[in-house]
Protein backbone atom coordinates (compact mmCIF):
# COMPACT_ATOMS: atom_id res chain seq x y z
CA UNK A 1 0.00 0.00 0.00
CA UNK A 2 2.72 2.39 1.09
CA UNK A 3 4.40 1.28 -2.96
CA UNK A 4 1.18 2.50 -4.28
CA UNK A 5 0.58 5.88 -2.28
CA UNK A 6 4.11 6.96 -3.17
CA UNK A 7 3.57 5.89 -7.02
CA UNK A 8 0.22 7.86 -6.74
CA UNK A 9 2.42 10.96 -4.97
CA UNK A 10 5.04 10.99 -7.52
CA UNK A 11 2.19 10.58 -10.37
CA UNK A 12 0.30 13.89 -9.10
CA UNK A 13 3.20 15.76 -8.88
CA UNK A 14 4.59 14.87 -12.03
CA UNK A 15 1.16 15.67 -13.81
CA UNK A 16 1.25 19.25 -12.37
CA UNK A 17 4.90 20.14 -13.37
CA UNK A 18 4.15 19.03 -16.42
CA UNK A 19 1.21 21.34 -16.88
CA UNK A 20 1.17 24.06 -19.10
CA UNK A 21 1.10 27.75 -17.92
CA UNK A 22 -1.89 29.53 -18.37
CA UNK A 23 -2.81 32.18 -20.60
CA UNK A 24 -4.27 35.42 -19.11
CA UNK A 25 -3.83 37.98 -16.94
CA UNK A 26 -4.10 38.78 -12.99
CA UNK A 27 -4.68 42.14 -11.75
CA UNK A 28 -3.99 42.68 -8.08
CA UNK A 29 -6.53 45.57 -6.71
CA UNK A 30 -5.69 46.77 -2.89
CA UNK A 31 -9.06 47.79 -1.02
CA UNK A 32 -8.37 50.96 1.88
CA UNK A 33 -8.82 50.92 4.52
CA UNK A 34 -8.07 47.05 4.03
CA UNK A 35 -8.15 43.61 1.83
CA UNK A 36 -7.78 43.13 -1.75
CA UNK A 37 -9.24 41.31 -4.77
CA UNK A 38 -8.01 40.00 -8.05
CA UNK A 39 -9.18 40.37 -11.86
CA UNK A 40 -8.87 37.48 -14.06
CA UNK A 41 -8.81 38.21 -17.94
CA UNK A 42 -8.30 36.05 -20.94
CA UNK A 43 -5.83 37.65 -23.12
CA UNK A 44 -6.27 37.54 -26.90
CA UNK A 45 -2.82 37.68 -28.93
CA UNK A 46 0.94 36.25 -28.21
CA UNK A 47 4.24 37.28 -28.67
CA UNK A 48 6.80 37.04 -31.09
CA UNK A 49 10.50 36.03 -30.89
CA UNK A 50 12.52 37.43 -33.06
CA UNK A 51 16.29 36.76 -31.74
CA UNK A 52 16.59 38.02 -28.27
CA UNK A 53 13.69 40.20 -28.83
CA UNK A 54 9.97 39.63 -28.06
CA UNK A 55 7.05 41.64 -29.68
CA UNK A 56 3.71 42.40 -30.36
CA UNK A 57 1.52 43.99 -32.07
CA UNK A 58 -1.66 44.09 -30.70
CA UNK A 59 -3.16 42.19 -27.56
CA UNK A 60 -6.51 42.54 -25.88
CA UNK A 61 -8.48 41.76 -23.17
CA UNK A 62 -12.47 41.50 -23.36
CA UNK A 63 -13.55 43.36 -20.22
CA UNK A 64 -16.49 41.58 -20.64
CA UNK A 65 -14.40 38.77 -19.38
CA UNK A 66 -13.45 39.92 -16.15
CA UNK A 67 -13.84 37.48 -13.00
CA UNK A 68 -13.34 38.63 -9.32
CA UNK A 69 -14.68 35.50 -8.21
CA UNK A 70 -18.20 37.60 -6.86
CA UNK A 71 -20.79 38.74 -9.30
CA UNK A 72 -21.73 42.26 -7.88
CA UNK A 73 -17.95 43.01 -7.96
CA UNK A 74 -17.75 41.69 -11.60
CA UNK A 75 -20.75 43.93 -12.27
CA UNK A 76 -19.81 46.53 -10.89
CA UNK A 77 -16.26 46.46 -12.63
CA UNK A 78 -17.47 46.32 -15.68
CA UNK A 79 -19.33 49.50 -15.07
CA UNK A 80 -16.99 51.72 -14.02
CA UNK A 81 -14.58 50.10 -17.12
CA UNK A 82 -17.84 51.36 -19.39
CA UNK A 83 -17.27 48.63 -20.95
CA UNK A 84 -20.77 48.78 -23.54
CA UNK A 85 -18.87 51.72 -25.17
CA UNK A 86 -14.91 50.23 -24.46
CA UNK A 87 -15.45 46.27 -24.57
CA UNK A 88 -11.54 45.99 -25.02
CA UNK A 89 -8.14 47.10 -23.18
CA UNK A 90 -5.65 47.41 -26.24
CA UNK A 91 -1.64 46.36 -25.19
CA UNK A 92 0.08 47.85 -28.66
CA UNK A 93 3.86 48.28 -29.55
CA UNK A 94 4.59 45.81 -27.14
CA UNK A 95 8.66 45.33 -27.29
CA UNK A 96 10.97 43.80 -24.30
CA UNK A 97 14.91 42.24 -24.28
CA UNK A 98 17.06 40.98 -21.55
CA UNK A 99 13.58 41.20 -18.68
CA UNK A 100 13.07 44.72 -19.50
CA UNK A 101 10.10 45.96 -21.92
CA UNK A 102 7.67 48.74 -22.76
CA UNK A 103 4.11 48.75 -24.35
CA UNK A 104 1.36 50.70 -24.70
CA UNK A 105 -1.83 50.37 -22.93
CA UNK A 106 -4.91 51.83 -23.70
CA UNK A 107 -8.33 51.61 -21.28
CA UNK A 108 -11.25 53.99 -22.38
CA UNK A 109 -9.37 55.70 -25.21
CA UNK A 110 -6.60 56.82 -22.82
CA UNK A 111 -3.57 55.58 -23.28
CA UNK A 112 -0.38 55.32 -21.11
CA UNK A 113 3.26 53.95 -22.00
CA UNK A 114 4.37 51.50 -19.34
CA UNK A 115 7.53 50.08 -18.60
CA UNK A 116 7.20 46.26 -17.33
CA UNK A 117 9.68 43.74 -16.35
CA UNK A 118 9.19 39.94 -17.65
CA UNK A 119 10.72 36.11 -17.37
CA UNK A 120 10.92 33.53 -19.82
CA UNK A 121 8.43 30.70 -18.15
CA UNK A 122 9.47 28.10 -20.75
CA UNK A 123 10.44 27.70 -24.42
CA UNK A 124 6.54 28.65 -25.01
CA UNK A 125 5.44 31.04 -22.36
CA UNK A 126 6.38 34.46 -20.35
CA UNK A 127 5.41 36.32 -17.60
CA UNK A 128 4.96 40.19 -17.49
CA UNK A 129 4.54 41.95 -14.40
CA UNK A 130 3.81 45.90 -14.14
CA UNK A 131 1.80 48.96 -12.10
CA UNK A 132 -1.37 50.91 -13.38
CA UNK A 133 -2.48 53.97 -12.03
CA UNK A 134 -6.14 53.70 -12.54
CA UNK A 135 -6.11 58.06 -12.11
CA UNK A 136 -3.93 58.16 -15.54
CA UNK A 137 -7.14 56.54 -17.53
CA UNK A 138 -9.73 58.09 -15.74
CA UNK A 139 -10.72 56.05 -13.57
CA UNK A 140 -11.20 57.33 -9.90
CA UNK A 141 -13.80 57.22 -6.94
CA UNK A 142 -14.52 53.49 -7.02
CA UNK A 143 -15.94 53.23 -3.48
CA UNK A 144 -18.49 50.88 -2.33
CA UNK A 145 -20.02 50.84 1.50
CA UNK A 146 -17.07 52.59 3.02
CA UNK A 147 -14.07 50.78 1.48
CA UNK A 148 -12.10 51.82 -1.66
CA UNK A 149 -10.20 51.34 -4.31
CA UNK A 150 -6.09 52.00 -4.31
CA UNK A 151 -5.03 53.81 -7.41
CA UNK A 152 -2.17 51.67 -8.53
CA UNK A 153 -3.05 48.33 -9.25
CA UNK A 154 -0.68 45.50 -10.04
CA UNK A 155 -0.78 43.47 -13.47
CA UNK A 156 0.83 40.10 -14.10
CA UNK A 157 0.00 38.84 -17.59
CA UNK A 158 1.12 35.38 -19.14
CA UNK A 159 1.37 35.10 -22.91
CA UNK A 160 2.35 32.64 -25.60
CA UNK A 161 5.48 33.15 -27.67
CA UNK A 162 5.37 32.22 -31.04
């Protein structure tokens, strides 16, 4: 019995290294006077490798795709993103060496250059990590029964390379 628990252990664990990353992004949103929440978005797009160099074009996420994991939250989200007039946030001119890169991100027809800093996951897959200010688009006074939300909210995005 004790054979088979350790061949089921090493089985389990073996399955989830193997697994692929997955595609999408996580926003980290701070609450004051306390706690926190996080966005999950599919991203549409990947990036290119071209020598040392990865790039993109265009990538977008579907803010009608949002999840906070509460459905008031979600709603409410989407509202403040408008998103019946701006169903998309547009990542353009997206180009990063050596962990380093820049892009530019537009939410609401305002857009901001941003300077992120990324890791090679795998042959197939890489991780981007950067800060929004939410006051540079627009967006400001989300407050709901006394608690609020920070202005600069924290992004980590995965994306295929191709």
């Amino acid at each position: 019995m004790r054979k088979f628990n350790l061949l089921l252990l090493s089985l389990l664990l073996s399955f989830s290294v193997m697994a692929a990353p997955k595609k999408g992004a996580i926003v980290q949103v701070n609450l004051n006077p306390a706690g926190s929440f996080q966005i999950k978005a599919k991203i549409k797009g990947s990036l290119s490798k071209k020598g040392s160099m990865l790039t993109a074009k265009k990538l977008t996420a579907s803010v009608k795709s949002f999840k906070t994991g509460m459905d008031l939250r979600d709603e409410h989200t989407k509202k403040k993103l408008n998103y019946k007039k701006f169903p998309k946030i547009l990542v353009t001119d997206v180009k990063a060496k050596a962990g380093n890169g820049v892009a530019k991100i537009t939410i609401m027809n305002k857009a901001q250059v941003v300077k992120f800093k990324y890791k090679d996951i795998d042959s197939k897959y890489a991780t981007a990590k950067f800060q929004l200010s939410l006051k540079k688009f627009g967006i400001s006074g989300i407050n709901y029964m006394g608690v609020g939300v920070e202005d600069i909210i924290t992004v980590t995005a995965t994306l295929k390379k191709k």
